[in-house]
C-alpha atoms as a PDB file:
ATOM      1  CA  UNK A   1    -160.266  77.453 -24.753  1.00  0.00           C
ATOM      2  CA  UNK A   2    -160.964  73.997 -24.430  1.00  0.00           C
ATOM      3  CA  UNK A   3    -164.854  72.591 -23.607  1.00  0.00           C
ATOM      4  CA  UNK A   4    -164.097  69.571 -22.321  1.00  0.00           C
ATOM      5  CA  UNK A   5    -161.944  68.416 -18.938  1.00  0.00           C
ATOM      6  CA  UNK A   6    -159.325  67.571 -20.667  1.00  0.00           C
ATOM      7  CA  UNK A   7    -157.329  69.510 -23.593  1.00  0.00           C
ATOM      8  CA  UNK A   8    -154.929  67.233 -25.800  1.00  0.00           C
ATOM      9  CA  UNK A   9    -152.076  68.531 -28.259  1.00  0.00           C
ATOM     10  CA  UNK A  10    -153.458  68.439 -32.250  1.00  0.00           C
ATOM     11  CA  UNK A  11    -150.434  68.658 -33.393  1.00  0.00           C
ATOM     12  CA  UNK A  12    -148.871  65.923 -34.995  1.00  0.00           C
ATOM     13  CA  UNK A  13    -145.504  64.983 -33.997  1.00  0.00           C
ATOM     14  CA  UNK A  14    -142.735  66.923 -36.251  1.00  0.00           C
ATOM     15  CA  UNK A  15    -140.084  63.729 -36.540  1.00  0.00           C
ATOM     16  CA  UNK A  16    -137.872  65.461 -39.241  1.00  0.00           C
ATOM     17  CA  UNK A  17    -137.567  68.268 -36.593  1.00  0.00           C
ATOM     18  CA  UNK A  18    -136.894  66.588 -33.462  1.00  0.00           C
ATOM     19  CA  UNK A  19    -134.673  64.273 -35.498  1.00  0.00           C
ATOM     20  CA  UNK A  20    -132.595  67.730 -36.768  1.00  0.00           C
ATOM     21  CA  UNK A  21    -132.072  69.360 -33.333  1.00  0.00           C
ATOM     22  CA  UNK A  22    -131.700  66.253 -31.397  1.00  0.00           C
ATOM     23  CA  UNK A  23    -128.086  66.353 -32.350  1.00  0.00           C
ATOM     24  CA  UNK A  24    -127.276  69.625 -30.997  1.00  0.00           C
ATOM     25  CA  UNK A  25    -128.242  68.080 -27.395  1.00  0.00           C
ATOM     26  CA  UNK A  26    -125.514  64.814 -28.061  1.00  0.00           C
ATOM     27  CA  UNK A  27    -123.054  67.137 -29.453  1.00  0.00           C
ATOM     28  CA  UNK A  28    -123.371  69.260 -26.180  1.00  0.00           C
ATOM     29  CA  UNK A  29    -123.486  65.987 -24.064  1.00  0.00           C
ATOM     30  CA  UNK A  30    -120.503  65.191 -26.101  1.00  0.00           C
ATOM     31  CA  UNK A  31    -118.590  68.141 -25.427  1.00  0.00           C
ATOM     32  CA  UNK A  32    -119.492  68.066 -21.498  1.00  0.00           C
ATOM     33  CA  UNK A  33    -118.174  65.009 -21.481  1.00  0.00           C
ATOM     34  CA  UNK A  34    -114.668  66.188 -23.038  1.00  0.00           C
ATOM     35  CA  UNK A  35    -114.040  67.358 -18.842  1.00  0.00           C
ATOM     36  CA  UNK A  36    -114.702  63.816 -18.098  1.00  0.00           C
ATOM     37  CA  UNK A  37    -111.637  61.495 -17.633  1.00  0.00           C
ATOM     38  CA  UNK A  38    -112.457  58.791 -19.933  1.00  0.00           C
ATOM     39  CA  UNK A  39    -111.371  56.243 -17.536  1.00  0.00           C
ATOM     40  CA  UNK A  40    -114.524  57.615 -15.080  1.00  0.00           C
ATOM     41  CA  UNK A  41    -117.253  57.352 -17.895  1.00  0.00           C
ATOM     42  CA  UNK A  42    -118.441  54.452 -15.899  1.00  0.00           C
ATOM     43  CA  UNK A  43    -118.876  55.721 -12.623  1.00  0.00           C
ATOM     44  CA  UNK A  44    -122.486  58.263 -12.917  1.00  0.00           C
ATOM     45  CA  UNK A  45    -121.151  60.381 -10.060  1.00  0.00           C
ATOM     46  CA  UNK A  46    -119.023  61.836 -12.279  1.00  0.00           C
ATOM     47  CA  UNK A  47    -120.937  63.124 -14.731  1.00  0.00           C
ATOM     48  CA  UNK A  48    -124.630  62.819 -13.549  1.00  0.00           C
ATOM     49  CA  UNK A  49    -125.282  66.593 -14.010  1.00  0.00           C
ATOM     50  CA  UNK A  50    -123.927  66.321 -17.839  1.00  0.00           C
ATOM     51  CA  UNK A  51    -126.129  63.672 -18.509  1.00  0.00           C
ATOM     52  CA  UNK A  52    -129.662  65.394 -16.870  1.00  0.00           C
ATOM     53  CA  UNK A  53    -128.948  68.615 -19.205  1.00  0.00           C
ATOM     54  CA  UNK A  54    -128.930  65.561 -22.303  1.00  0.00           C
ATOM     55  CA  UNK A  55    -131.581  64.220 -21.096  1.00  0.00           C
ATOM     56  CA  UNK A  56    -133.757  67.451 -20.280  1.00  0.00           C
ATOM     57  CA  UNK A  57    -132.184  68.692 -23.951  1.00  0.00           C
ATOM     58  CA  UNK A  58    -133.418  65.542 -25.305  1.00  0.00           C
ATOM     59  CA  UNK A  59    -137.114  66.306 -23.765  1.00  0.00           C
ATOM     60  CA  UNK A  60    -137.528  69.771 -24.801  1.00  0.00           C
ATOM     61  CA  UNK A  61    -136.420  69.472 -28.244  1.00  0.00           C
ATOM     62  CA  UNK A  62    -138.791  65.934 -28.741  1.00  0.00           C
ATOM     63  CA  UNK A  63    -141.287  68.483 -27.399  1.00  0.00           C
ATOM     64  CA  UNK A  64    -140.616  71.706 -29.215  1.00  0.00           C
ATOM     65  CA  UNK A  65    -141.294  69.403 -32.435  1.00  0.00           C
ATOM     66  CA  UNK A  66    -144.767  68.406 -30.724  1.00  0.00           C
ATOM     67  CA  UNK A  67    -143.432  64.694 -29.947  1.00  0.00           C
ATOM     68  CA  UNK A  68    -143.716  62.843 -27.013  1.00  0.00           C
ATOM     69  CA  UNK A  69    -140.974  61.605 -24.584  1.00  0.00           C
ATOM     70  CA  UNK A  70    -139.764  59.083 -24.442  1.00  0.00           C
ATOM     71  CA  UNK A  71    -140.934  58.497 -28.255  1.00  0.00           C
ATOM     72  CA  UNK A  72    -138.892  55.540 -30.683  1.00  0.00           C
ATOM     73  CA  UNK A  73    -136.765  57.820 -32.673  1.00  0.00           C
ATOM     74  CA  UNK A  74    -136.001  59.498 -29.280  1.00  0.00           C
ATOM     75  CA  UNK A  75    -135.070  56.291 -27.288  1.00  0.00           C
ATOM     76  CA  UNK A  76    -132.646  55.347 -30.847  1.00  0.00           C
ATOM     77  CA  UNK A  77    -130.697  58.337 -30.460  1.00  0.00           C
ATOM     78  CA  UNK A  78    -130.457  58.078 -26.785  1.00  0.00           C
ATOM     79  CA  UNK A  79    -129.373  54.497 -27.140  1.00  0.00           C
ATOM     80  CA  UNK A  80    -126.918  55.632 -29.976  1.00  0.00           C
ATOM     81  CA  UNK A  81    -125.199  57.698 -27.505  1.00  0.00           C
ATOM     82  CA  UNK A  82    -125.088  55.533 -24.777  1.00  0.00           C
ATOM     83  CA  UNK A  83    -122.906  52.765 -27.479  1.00  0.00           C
ATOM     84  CA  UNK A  84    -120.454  56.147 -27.571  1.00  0.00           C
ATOM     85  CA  UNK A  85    -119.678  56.672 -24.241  1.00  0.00           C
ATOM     86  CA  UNK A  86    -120.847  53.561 -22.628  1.00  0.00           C
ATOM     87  CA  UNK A  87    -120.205  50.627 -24.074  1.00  0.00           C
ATOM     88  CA  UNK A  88    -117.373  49.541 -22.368  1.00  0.00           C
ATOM     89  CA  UNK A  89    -119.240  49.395 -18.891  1.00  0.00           C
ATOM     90  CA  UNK A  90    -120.616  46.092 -17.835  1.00  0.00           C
ATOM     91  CA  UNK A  91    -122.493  45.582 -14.929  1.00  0.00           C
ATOM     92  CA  UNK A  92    -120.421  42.810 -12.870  1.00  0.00           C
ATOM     93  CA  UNK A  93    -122.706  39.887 -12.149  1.00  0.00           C
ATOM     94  CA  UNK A  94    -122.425  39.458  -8.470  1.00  0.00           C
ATOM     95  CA  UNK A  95    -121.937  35.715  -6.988  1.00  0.00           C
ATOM     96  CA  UNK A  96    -123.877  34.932  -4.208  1.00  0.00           C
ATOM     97  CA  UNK A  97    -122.609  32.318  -2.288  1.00  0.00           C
ATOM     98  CA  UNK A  98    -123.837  30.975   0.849  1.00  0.00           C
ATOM     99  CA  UNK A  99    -121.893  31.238   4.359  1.00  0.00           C
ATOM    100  CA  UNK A 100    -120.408  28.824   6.183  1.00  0.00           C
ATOM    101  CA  UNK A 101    -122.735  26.167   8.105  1.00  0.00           C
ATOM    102  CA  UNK A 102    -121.272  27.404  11.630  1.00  0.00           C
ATOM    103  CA  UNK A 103    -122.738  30.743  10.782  1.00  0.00           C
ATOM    104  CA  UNK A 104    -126.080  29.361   8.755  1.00  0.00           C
ATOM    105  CA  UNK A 105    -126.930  27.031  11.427  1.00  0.00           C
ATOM    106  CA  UNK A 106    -126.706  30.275  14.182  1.00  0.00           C
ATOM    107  CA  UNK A 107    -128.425  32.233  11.940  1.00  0.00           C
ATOM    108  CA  UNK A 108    -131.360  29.715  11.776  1.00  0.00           C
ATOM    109  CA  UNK A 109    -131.230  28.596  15.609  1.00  0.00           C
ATOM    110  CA  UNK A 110    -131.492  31.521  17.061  1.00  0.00           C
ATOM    111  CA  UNK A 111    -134.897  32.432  15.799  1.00  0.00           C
ATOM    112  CA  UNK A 112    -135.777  29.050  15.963  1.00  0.00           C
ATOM    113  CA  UNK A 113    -134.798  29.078  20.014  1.00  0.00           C
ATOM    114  CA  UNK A 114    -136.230  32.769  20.583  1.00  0.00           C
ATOM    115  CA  UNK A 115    -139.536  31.651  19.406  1.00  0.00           C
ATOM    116  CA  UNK A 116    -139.765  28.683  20.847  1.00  0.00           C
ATOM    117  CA  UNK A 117    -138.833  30.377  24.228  1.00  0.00           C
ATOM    118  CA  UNK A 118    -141.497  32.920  23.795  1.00  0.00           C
ATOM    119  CA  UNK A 119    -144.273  30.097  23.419  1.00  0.00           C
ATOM    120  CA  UNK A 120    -143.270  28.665  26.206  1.00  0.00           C
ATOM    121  CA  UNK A 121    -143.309  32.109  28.110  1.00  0.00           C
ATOM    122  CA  UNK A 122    -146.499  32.928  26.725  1.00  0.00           C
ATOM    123  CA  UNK A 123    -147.721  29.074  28.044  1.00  0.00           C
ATOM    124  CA  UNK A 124    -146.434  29.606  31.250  1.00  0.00           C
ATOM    125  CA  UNK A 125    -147.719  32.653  31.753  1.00  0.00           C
ATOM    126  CA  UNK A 126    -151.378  31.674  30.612  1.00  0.00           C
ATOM    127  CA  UNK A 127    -151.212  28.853  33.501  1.00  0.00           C
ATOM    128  CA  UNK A 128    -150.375  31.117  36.089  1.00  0.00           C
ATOM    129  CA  UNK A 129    -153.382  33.354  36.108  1.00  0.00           C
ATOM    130  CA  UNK A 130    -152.862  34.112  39.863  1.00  0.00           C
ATOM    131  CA  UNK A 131    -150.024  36.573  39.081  1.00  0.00           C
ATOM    132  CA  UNK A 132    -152.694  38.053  36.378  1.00  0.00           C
ATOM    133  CA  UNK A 133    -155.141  38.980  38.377  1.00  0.00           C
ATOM    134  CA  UNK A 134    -154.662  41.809  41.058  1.00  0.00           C
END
């Protein structure tokens, strides 16, 4: 029983452990993946439930050795098995151009005109302070 507020884990981190049955969770990924057309390995849709059960495998075991997670050694072999499976996706670097001037001019006019038609609403209005009052 703990006699403070808080209770924190003693036990050192096991690396040689987590290190040892981290594999078991990429070799499972790995076969998981088998179902996946290679071609798809890109798209996460297609195998986004494969990759929580690594990820959760990847957890438990970092914390069945007493380790936390995300931890170095952890993140490494994650990383290694991204290079296996993903290295071949690159995100496309999208171009952003600007539109034509016909439609940037409209789309800067028309708030320009709106607001300068509500000030002079507003103005009017203001002036007319027989139509206020009842």
């Amino acid at each position: 029983m703990c006699s403070c507020f808080f209770c924190f884990n003693t036990n050192l981190c096991n690396e040689s452990l987590m290190l040892e049955k981290l594999p078991a969770c990429g070799k499972s990924f790995e076969e998981m993946m088998k179902k996946v057309d290679s071609k798809k390995w890109c798209n996460l849709t297609e195998f986004i439930m494969y990759y929580d059960n690594f990820t959760q495998c990847t957890e438990r075991e970092a914390n069945n050795a007493s380790c936390f997670w995300p931890n170095p050694l952890a993140e490494g072999f994650i990383t290694g098995i991204h290079k296996q499976f993903f290295s071949n996706c690159t995100s496309e670097k999208v171009h952003w151009e600007d539109p034509p001037d016909e439609i940037l001019i409209t789309l800067i006019l028309i708030p320009v005109m709106l607001t300068c038609a509500m000030i002079t609403l507003v103005v009017w209005c203001s002036k007319r302070s027989d139509i206020l009052v009842n």
